[in-house]
Protein backbone atom coordinates (compact mmCIF):
# COMPACT_ATOMS: atom_id res chain seq x y z
CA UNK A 1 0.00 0.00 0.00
CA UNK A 2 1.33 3.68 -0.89
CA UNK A 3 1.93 6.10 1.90
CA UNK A 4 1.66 9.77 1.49
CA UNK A 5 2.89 12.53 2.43
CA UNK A 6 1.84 15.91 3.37
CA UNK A 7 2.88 19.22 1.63
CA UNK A 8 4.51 20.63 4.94
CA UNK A 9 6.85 17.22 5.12
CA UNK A 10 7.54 17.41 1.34
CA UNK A 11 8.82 20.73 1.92
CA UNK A 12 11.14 19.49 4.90
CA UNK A 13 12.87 16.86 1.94
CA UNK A 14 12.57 18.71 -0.53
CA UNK A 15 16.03 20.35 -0.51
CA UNK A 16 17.30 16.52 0.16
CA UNK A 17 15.75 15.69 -3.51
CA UNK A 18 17.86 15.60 -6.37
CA UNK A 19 17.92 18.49 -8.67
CA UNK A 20 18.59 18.93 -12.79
CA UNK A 21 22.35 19.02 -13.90
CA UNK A 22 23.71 20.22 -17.25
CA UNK A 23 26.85 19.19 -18.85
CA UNK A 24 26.83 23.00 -20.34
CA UNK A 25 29.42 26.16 -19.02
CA UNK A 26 27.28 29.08 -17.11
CA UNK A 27 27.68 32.20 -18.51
CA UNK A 28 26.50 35.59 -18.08
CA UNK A 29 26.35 38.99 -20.43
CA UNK A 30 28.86 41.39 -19.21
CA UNK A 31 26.35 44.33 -19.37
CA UNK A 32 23.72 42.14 -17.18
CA UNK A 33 24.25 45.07 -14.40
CA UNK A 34 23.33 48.00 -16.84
CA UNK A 35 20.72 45.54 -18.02
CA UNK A 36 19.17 45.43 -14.33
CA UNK A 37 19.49 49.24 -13.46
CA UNK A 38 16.90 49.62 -17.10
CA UNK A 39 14.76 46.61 -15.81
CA UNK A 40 14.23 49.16 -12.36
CA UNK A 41 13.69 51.92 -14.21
CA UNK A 42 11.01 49.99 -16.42
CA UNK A 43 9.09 48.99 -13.59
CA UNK A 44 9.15 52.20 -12.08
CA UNK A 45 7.87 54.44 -15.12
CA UNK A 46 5.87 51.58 -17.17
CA UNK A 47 4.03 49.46 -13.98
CA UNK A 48 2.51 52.10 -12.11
CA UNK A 49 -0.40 50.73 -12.42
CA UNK A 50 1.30 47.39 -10.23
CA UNK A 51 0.77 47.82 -5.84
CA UNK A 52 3.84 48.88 -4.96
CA UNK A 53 4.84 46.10 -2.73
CA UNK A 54 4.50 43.80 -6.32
CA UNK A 55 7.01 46.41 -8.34
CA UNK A 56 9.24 45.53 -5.55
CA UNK A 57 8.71 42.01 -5.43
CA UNK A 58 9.67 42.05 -9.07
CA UNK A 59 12.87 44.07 -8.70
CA UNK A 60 13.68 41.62 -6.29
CA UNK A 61 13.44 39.00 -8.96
CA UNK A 62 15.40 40.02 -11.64
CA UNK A 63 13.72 38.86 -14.61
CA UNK A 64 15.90 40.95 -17.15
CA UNK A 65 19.16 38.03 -15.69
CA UNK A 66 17.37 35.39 -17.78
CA UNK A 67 18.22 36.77 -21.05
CA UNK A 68 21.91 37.55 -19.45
CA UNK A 69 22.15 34.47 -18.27
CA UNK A 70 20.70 32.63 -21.73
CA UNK A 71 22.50 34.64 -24.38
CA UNK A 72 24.81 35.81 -23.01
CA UNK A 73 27.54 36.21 -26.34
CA UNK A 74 25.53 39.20 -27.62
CA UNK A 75 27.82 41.63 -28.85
CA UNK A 76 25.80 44.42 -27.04
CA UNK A 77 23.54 46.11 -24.87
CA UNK A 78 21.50 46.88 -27.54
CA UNK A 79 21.21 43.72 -28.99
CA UNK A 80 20.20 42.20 -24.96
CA UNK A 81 17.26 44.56 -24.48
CA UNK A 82 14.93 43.14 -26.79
CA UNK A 83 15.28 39.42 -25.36
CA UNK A 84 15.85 40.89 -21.86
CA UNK A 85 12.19 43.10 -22.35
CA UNK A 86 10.84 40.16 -23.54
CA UNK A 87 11.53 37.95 -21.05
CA UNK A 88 10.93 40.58 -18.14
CA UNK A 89 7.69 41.85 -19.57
CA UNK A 90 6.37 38.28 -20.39
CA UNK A 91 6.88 37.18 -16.98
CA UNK A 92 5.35 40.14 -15.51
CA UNK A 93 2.32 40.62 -17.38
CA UNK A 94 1.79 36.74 -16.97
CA UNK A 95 1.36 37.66 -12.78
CA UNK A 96 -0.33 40.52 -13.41
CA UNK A 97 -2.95 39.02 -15.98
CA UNK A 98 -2.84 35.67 -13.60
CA UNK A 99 -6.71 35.89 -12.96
CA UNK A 100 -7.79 36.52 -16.00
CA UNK A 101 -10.27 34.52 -18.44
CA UNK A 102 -9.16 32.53 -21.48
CA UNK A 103 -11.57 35.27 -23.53
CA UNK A 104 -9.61 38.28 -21.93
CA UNK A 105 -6.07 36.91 -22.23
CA UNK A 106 -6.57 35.98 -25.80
CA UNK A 107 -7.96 39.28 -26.80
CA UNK A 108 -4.33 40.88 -24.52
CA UNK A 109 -2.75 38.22 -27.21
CA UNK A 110 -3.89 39.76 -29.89
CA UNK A 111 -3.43 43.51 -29.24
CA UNK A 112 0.45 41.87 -28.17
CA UNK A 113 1.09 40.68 -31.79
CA UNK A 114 -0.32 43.77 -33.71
CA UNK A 115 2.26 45.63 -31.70
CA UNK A 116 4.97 43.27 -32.71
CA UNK A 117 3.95 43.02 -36.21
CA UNK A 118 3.52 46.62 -36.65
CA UNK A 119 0.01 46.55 -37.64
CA UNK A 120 -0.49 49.23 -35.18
CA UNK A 121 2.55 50.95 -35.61
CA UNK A 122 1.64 54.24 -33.19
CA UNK A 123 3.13 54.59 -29.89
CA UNK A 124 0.58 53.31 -27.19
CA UNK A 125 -0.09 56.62 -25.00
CA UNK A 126 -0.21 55.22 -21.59
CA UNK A 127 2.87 53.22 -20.36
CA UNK A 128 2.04 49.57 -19.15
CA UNK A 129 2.68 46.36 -20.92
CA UNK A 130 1.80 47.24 -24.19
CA UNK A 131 3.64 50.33 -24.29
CA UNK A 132 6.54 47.51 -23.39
CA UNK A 133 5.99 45.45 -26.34
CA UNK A 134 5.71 48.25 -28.77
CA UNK A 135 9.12 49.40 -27.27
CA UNK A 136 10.27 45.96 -27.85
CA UNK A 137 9.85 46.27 -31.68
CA UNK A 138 11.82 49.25 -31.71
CA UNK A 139 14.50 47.90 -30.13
CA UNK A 140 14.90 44.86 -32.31
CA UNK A 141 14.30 47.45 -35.66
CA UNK A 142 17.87 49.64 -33.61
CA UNK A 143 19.94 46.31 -32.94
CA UNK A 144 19.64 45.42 -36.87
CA UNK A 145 17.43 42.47 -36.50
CA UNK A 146 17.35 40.69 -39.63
CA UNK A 147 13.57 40.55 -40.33
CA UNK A 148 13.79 36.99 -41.39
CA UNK A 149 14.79 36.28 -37.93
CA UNK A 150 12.23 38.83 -35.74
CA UNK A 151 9.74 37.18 -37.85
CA UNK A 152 10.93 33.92 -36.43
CA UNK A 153 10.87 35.81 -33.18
CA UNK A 154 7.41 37.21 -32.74
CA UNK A 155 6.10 34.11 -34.25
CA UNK A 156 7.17 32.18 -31.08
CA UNK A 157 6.16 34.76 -28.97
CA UNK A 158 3.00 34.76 -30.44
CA UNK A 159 2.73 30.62 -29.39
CA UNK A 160 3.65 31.43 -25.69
CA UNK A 161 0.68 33.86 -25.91
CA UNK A 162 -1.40 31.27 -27.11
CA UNK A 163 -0.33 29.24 -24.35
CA UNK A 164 -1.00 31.78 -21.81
CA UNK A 165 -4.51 31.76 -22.87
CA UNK A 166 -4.55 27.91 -23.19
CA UNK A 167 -3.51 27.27 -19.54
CA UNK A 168 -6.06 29.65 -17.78
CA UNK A 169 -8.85 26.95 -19.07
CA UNK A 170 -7.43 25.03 -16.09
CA UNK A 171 -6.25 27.71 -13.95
CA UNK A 172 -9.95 28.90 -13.58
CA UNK A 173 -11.63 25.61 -13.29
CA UNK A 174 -8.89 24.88 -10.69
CA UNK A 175 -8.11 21.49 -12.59
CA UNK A 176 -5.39 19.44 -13.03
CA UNK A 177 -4.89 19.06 -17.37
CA UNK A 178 -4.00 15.48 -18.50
CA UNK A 179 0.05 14.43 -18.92
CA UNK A 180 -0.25 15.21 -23.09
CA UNK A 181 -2.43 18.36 -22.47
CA UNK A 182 0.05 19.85 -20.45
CA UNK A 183 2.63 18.96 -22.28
CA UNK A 184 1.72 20.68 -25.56
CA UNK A 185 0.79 23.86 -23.28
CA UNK A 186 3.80 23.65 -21.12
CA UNK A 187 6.17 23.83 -24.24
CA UNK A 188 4.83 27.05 -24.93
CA UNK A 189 4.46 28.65 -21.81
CA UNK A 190 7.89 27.75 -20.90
CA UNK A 191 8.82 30.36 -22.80
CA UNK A 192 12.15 29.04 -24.21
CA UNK A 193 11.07 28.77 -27.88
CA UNK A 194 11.76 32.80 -28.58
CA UNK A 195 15.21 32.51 -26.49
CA UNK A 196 15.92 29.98 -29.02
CA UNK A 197 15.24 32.18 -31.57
CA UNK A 198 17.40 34.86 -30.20
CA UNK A 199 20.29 32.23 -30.02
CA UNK A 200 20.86 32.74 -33.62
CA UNK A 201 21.50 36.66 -33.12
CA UNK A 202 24.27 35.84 -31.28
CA UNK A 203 28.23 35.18 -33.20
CA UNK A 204 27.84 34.45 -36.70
CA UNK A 205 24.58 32.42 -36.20
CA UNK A 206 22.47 35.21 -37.91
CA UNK A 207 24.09 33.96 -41.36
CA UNK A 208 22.42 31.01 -41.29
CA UNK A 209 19.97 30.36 -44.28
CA UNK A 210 16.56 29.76 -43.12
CA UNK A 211 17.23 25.46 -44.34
CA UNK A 212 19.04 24.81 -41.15
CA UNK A 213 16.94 27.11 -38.80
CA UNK A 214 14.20 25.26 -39.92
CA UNK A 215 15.75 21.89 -39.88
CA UNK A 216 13.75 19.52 -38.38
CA UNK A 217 16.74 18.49 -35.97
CA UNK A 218 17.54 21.54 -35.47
CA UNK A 219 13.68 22.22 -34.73
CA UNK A 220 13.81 19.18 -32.27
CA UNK A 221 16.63 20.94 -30.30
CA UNK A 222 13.88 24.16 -29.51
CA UNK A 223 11.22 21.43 -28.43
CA UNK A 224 13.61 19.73 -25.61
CA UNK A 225 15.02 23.09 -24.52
CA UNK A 226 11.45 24.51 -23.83
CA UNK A 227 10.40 21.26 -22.53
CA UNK A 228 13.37 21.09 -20.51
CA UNK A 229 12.98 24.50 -18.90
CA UNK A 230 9.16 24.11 -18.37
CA UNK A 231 10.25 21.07 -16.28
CA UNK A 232 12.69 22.60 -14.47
CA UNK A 233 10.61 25.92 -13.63
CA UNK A 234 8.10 23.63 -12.44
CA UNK A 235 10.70 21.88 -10.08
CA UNK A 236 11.99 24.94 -8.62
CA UNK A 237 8.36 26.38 -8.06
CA UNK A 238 6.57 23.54 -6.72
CA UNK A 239 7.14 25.19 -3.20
CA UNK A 240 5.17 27.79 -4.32
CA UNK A 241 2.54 26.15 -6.56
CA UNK A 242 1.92 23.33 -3.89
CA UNK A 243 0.86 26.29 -1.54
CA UNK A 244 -1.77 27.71 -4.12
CA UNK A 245 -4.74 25.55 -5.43
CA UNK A 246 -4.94 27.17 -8.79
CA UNK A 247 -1.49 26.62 -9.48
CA UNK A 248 -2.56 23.66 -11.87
CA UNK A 249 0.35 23.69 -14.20
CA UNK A 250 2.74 22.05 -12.87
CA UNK A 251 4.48 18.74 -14.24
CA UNK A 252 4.74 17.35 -10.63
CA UNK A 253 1.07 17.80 -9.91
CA UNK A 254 0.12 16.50 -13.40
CA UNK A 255 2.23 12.97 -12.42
CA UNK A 256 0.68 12.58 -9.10
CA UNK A 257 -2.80 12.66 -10.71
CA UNK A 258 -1.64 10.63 -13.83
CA UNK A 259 -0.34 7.95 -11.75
CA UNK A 260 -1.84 7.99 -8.38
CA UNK A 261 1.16 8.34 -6.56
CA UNK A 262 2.93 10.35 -3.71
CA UNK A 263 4.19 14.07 -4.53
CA UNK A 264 8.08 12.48 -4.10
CA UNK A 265 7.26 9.80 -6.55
CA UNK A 266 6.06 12.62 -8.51
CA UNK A 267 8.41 14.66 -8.13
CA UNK A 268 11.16 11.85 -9.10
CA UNK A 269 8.79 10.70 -12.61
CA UNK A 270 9.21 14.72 -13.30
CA UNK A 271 13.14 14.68 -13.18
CA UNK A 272 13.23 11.47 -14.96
CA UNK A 273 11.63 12.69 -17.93
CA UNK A 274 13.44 16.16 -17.71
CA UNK A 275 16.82 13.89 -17.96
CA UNK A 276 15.25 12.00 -20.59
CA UNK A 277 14.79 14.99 -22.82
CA UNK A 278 18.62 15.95 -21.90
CA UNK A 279 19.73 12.53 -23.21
CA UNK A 280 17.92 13.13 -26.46
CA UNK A 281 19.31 16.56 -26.91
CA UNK A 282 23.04 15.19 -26.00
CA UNK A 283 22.27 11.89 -28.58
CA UNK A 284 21.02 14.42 -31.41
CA UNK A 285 23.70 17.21 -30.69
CA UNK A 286 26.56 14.46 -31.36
CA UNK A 287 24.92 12.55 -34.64
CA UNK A 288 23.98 15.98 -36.51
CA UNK A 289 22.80 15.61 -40.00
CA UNK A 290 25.39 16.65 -42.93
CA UNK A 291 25.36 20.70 -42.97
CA UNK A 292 28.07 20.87 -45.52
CA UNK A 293 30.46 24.26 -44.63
CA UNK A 294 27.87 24.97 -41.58
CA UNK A 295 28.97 21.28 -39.92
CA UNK A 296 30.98 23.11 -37.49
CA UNK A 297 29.03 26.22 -36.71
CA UNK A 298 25.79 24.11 -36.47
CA UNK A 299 27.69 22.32 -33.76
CA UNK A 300 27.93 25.04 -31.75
CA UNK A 301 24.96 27.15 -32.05
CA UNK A 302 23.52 23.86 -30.54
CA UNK A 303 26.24 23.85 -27.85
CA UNK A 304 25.00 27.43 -27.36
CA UNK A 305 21.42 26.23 -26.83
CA UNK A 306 22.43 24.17 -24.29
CA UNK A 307 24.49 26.95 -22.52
CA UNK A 308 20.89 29.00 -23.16
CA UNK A 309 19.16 26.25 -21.06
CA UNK A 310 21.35 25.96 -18.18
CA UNK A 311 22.02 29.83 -17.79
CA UNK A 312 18.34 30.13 -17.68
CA UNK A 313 18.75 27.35 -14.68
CA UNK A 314 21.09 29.48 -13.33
CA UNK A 315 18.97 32.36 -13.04
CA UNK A 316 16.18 29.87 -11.30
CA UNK A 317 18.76 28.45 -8.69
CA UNK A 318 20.53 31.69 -7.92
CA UNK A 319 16.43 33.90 -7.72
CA UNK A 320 15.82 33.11 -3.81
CA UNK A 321 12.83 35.54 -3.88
CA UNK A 322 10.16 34.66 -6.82
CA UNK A 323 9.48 31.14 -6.20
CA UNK A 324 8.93 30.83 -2.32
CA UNK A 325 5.74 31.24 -0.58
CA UNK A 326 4.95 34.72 -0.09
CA UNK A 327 7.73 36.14 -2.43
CA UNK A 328 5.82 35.57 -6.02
CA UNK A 329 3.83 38.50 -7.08
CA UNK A 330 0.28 37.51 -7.14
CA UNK A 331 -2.11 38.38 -10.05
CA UNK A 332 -3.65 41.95 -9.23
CA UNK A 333 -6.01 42.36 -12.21
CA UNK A 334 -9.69 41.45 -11.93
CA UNK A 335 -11.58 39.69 -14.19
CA UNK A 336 -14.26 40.56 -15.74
CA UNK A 337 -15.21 37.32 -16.60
């Protein structure tokens, strides 16, 4: 017969549990502390409309040390802000937006990506998050984005959006979404498929023609990374989403109901399949199809998704603050749904 065990005792082993490893170096972007000082001043000016105890709480977090952390071979500053906004503003407009309907987030989704696309190309007047994402556009257009690759971008962007709206089916029913379910949604809301993206503007990776980008192997590599990072967010935040019924998405919770079993047992099916995906990317990385004078730049644009994967990691293990009881930001706007 299987015993249980309650969330207070998980909690006690939980720093006794094993944790994901990388084989990949840990790197971050030498301007990551200029980076930070804009990330204040963003919250400040742009997220008035925030409590001010949840602008602190995300100052405390330091969202903008993701994109430091996961490219962090950009040649500039310049070149950092758009990922860094992106990855900052996505996080914080999914807490803010956290109560909203599946109606209202998709309809936030779309005014998003006519900001991105330029279909509404004038300057929001009031600052917020959509004043962020149109300043996010014209950021990319300064760094010399090649359009080829924003379009790549925005269209990923666009798919954690999606996903967004996707999860907050379960959110507001407070249910727990079967193991494929979550799966397709997690890969989106991990929110690893634009970083990928962004890889390539880092080096000499922007030359590559738009065969090997869209490779299917090289296609597979974006799948495990997200996958890989939605597990291991959902690792490092089970403290936090054990605490809060709602808190639905979560690979651990999603085992325990697949299978029946204990939240260590859980918790231990989660990492398994995490290092799964990590074998496959390893397996793939070292039989790479023929790429002809790319062979050797191919190799280590993948190399530098990897080191994209466990700098984002990094910036999970070293954050103390966001995903702890009490120190995430809970969702302030109220639905009208």
């Amino acid at each position: 017969m299987k015993t249980t065990i309650s969330n207070d005792e998980f909690y006690a082993g939980l720093q006794q549990l094993p944790k994901p490893q990388y084989p990949f170096p840990d790197f971050i972007h030498s301007d990551f502390q200029q980076q930070r000082q804009e990330y204040y001043d963003w919250i400040d000016r742009e997220y008035v409309f925030h409590s001010k105890e949840a602008r602190e709480k995300h100052k405390k977090h330091n969202l903008v040390d993701i994109a430091s952390r996961g490219c962090p071979f950009l040649k500039t500053l310049a070149e950092l802000r758009p990922l860094a906004s992106y990855a900052a503003n996505g996080a914080m407009m999914d807490d803010y937006w956290d109560r909203c309907s599946y109606k209202e987030m998709d309809e936030i989704c779309n005014r998003i990506m006519t900001l991105l696309t330029g279909d509404e190309s004038n300057e929001p007047t009031d600052n917020g998050i959509f004043h962020q994402f149109w300043v996010l556009r014209q950021d990319c257009i300064k760094c010399e984005m090649p359009e080829r690759l924003y379009k790549k971008f925005i269209k990923t962007i666009h798919d954690v959006l999606i996903g967004y709206s996707y999860e907050r089916v379960y959110y507001r029913a407070n249910a727990i979404p079967p193991l494929p379910v979550y799966l397709l949604i997690r890969e989106a809301t991990s929110g690893a498929h634009p970083f990928c993206q962004y890889v390539a503007m880092q080096k000499e990776y922007r030359q590559f023609p738009d065969e090997i980008l869209e490779h299917p192997h090289i296609k597979r590599f974006h799948t495990l990374a997200a996958m890989m990072i939605g597990i291991h967010n959902d690792i490092i935040s089970l403290p936090k989403e054990l605490h809060r019924e709602e808190d639905t998405m979560n690979l651990v919770k999603v085992l325990q109901q697949e299978h029946k079993i204990s939240t260590t047992e859980a918790y231990m099916k989660a990492l398994e399949l995490h290092d799964d995906y990590l074998k496959e990317f390893l397996v793939l990385q070292e039989h790479l199809p023929p790429f002809d004078k790319w062979q050797d730049m191919v190799y280590n644009y993948v190399q530098d998704l990897g080191i994209m994967i466990a700098g984002v990691y990094a910036w999970h293990t070293n954050d103390t603050t966001r995903y702890v009881n009490g120190g995430y930001v809970d969702g302030e706007y109220i639905s009208q749904g």
